[in-house]
PDB file of N, CA and C in Angstrom:
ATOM      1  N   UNK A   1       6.860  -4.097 -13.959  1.00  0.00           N
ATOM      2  CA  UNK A   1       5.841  -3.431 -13.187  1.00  0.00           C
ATOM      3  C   UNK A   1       6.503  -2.343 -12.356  1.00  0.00           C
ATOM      4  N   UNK A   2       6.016  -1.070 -12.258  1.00  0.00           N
ATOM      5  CA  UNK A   2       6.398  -0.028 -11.557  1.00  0.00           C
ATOM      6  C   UNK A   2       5.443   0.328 -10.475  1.00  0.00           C
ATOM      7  N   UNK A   3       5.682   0.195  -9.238  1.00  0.00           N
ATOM      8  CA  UNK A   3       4.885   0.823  -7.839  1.00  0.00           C
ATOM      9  C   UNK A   3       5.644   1.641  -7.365  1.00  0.00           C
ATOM     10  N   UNK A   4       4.914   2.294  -6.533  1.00  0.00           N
ATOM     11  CA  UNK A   4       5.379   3.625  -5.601  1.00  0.00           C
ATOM     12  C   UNK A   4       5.088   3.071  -4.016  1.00  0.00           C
ATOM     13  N   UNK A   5       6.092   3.345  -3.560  1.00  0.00           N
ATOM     14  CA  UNK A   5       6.173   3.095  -2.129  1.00  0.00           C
ATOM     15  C   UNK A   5       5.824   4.033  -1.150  1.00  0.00           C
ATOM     16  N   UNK A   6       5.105   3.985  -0.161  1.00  0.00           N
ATOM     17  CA  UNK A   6       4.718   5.159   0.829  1.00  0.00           C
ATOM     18  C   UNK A   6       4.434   4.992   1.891  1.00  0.00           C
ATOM     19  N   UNK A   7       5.534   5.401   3.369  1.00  0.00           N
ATOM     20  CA  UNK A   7       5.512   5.163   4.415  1.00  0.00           C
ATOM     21  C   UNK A   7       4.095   5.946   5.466  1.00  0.00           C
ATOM     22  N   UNK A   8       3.084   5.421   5.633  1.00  0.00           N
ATOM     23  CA  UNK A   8       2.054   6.604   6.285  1.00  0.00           C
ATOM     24  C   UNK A   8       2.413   6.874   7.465  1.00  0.00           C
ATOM     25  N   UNK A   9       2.899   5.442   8.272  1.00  0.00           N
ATOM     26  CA  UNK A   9       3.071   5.766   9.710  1.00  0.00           C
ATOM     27  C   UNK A   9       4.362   4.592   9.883  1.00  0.00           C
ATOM     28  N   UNK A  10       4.195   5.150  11.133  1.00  0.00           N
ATOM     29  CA  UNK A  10       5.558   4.522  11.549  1.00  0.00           C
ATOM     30  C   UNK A  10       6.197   2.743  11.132  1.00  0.00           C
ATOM     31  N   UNK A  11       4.491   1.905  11.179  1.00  0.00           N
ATOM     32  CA  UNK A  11       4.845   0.741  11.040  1.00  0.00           C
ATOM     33  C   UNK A  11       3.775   0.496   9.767  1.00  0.00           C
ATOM     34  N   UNK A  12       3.398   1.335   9.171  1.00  0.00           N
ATOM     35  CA  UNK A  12       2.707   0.897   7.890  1.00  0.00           C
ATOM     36  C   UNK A  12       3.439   1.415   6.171  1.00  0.00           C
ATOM     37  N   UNK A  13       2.817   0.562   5.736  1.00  0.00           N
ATOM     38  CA  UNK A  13       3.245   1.083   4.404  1.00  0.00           C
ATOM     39  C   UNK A  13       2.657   0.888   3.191  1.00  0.00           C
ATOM     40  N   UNK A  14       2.044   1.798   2.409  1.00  0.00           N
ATOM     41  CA  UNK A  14       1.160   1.324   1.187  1.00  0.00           C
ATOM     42  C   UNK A  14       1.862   1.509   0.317  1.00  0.00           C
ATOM     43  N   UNK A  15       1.678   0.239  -1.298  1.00  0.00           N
ATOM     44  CA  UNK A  15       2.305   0.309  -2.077  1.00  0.00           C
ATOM     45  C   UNK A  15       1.118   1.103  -3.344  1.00  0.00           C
ATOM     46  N   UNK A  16       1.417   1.299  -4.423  1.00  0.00           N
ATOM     47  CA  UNK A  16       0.750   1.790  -5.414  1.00  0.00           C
ATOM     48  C   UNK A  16       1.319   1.017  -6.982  1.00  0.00           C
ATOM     49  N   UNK A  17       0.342   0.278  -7.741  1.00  0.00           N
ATOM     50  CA  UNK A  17       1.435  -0.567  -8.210  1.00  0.00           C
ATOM     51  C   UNK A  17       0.588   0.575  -9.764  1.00  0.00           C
ATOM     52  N   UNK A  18       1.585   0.723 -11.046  1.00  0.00           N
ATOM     53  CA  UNK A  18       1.189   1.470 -11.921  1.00  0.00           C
ATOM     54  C   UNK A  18       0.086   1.047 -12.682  1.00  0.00           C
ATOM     55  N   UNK A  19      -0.641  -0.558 -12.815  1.00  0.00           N
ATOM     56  CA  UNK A  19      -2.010  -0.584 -12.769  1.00  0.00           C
ATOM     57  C   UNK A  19      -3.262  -0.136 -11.910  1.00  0.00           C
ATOM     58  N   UNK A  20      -3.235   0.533 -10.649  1.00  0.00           N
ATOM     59  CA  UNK A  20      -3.648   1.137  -9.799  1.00  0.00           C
ATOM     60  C   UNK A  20      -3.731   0.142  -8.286  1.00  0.00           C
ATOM     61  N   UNK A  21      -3.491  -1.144  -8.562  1.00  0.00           N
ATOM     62  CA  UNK A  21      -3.204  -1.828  -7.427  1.00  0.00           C
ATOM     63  C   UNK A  21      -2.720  -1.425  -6.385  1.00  0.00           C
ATOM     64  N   UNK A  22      -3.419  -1.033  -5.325  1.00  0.00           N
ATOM     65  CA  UNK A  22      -2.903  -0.691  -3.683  1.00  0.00           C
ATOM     66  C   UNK A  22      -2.644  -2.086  -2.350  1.00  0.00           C
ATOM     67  N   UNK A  23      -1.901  -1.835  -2.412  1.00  0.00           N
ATOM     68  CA  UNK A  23      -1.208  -3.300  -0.861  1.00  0.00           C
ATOM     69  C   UNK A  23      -1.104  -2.141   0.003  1.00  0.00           C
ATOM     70  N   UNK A  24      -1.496  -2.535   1.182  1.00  0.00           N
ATOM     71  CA  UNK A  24      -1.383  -1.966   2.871  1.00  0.00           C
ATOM     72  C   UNK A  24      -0.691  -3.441   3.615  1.00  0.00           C
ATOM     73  N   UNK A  25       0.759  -2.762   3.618  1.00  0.00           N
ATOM     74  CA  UNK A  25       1.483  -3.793   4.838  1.00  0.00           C
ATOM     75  C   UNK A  25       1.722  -2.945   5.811  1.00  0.00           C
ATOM     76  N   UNK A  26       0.925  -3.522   7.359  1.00  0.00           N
ATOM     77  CA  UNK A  26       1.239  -3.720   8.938  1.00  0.00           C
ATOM     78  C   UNK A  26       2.147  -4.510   9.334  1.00  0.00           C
ATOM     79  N   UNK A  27       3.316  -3.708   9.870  1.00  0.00           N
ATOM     80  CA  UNK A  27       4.147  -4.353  10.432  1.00  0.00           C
ATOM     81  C   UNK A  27       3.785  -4.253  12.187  1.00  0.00           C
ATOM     82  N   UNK A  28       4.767  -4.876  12.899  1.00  0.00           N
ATOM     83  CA  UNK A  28       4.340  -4.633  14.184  1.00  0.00           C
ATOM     84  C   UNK A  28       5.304  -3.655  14.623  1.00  0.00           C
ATOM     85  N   UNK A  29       4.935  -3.042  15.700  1.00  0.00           N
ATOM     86  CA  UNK A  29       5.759  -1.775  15.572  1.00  0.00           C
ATOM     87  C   UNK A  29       6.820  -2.150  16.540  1.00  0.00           C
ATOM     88  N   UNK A  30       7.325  -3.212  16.998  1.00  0.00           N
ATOM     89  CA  UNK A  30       8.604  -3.525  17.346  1.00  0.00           C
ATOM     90  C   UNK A  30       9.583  -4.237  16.139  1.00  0.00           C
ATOM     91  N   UNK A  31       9.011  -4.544  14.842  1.00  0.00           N
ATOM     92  CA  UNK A  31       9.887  -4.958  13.917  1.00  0.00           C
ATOM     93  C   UNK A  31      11.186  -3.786  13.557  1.00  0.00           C
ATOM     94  N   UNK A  32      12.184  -4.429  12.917  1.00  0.00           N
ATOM     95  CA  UNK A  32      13.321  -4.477  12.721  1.00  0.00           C
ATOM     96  C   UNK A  32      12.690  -3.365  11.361  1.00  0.00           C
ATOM     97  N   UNK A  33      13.363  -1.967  10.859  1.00  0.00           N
ATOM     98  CA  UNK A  33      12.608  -1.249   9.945  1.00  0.00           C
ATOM     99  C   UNK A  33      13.345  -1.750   8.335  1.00  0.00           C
ATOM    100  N   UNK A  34      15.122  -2.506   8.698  1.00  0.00           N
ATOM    101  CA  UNK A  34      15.591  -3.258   8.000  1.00  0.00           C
ATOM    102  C   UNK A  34      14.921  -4.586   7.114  1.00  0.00           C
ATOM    103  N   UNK A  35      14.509  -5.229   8.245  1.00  0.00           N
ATOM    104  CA  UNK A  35      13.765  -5.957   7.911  1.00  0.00           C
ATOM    105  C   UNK A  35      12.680  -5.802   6.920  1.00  0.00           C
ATOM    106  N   UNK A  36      11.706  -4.989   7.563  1.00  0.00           N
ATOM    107  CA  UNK A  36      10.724  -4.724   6.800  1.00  0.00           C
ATOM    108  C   UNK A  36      10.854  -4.399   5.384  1.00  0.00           C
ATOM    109  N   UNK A  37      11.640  -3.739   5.141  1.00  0.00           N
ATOM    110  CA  UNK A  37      12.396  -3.346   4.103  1.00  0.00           C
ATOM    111  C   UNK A  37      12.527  -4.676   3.281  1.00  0.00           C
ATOM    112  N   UNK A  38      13.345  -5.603   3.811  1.00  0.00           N
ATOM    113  CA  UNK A  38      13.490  -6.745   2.887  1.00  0.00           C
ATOM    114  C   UNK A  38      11.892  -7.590   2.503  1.00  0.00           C
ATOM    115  N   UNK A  39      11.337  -7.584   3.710  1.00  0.00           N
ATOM    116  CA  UNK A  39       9.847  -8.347   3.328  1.00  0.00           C
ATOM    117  C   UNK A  39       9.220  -7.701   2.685  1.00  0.00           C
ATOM    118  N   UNK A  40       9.294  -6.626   2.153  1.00  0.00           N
ATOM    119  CA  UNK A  40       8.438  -5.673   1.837  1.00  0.00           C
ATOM    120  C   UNK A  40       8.918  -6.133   0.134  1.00  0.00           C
ATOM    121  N   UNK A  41      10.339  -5.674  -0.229  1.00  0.00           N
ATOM    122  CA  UNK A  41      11.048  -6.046  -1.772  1.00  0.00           C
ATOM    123  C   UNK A  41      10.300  -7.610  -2.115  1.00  0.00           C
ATOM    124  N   UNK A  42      10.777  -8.520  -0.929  1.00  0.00           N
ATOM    125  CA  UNK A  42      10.342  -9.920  -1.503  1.00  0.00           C
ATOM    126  C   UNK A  42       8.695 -10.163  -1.607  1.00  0.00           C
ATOM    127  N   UNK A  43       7.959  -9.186  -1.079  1.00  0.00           N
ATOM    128  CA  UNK A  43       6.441  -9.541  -1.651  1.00  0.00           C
ATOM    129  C   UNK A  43       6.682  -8.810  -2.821  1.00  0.00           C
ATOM    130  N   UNK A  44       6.679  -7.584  -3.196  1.00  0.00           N
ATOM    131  CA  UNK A  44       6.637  -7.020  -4.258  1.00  0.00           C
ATOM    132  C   UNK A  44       7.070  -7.615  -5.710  1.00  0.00           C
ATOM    133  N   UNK A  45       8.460  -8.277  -5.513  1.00  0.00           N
ATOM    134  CA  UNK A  45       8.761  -9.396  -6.388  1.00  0.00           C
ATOM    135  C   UNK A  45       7.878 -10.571  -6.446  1.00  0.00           C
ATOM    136  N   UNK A  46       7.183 -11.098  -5.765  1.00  0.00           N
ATOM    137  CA  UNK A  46       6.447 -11.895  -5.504  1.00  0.00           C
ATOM    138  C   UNK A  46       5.111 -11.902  -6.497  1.00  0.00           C
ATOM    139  N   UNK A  47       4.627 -10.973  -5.942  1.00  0.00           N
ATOM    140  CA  UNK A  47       3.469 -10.221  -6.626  1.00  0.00           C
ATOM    141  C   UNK A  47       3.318  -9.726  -8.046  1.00  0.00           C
ATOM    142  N   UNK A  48       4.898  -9.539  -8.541  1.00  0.00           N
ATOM    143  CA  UNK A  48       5.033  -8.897 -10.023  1.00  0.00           C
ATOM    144  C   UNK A  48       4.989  -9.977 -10.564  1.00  0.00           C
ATOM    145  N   UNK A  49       5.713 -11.237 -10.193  1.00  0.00           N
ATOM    146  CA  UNK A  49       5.930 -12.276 -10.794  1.00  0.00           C
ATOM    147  C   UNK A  49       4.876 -13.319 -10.841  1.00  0.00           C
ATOM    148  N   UNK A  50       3.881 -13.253  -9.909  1.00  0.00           N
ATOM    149  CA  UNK A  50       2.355 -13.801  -9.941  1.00  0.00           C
ATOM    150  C   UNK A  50       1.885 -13.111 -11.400  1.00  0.00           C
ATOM    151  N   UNK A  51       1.811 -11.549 -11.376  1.00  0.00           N
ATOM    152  CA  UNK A  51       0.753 -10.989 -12.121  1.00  0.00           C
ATOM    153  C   UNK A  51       1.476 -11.678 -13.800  1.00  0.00           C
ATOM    154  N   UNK A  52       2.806 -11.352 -14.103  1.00  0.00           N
ATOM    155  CA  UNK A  52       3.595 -11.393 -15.249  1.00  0.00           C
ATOM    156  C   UNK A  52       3.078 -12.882 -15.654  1.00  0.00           C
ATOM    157  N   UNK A  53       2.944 -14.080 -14.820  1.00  0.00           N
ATOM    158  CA  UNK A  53       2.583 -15.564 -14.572  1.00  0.00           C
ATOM    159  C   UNK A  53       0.902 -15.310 -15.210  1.00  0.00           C
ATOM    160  N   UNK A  54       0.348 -15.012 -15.132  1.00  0.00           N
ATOM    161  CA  UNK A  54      -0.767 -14.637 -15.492  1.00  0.00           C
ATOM    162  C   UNK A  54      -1.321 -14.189 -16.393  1.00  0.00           C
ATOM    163  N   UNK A  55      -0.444 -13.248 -16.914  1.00  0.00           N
ATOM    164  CA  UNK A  55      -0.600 -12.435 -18.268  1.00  0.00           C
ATOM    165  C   UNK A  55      -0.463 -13.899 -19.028  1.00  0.00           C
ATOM    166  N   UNK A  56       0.786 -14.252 -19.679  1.00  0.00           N
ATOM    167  CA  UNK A  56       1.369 -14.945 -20.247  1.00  0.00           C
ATOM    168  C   UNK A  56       0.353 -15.866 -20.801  1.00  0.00           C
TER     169      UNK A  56
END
């Protein structure tokens, strides 16, 4: 699965997944931007591996 990542604002971020699937993650805007970063990879893996679970 291929998505596009896109920072709008400071603590948000929408994904675009290449079936047209859109995720909006709110972070709080004192989080760690490191962080986010990692929670952000581990849903995305998360999510590919639900949909792939599904197909099958």
């Amino acid at each position: 699965m291929n998505y596009k990542m896109e920072r709008i604002a400071d603590n948000v971020v929408v994904m675009t997944t290449d079936s047209g699937n859109t995720i909006k993650i709110v972070f709080a805007k004192e989080d760690n931007p490191d962080i986010e970063n990692i929670v952000t990879d581990n849903l995305m893996m998360s999510y590919e591996k639900r949909i792939k679970d599904n197909i099958s």
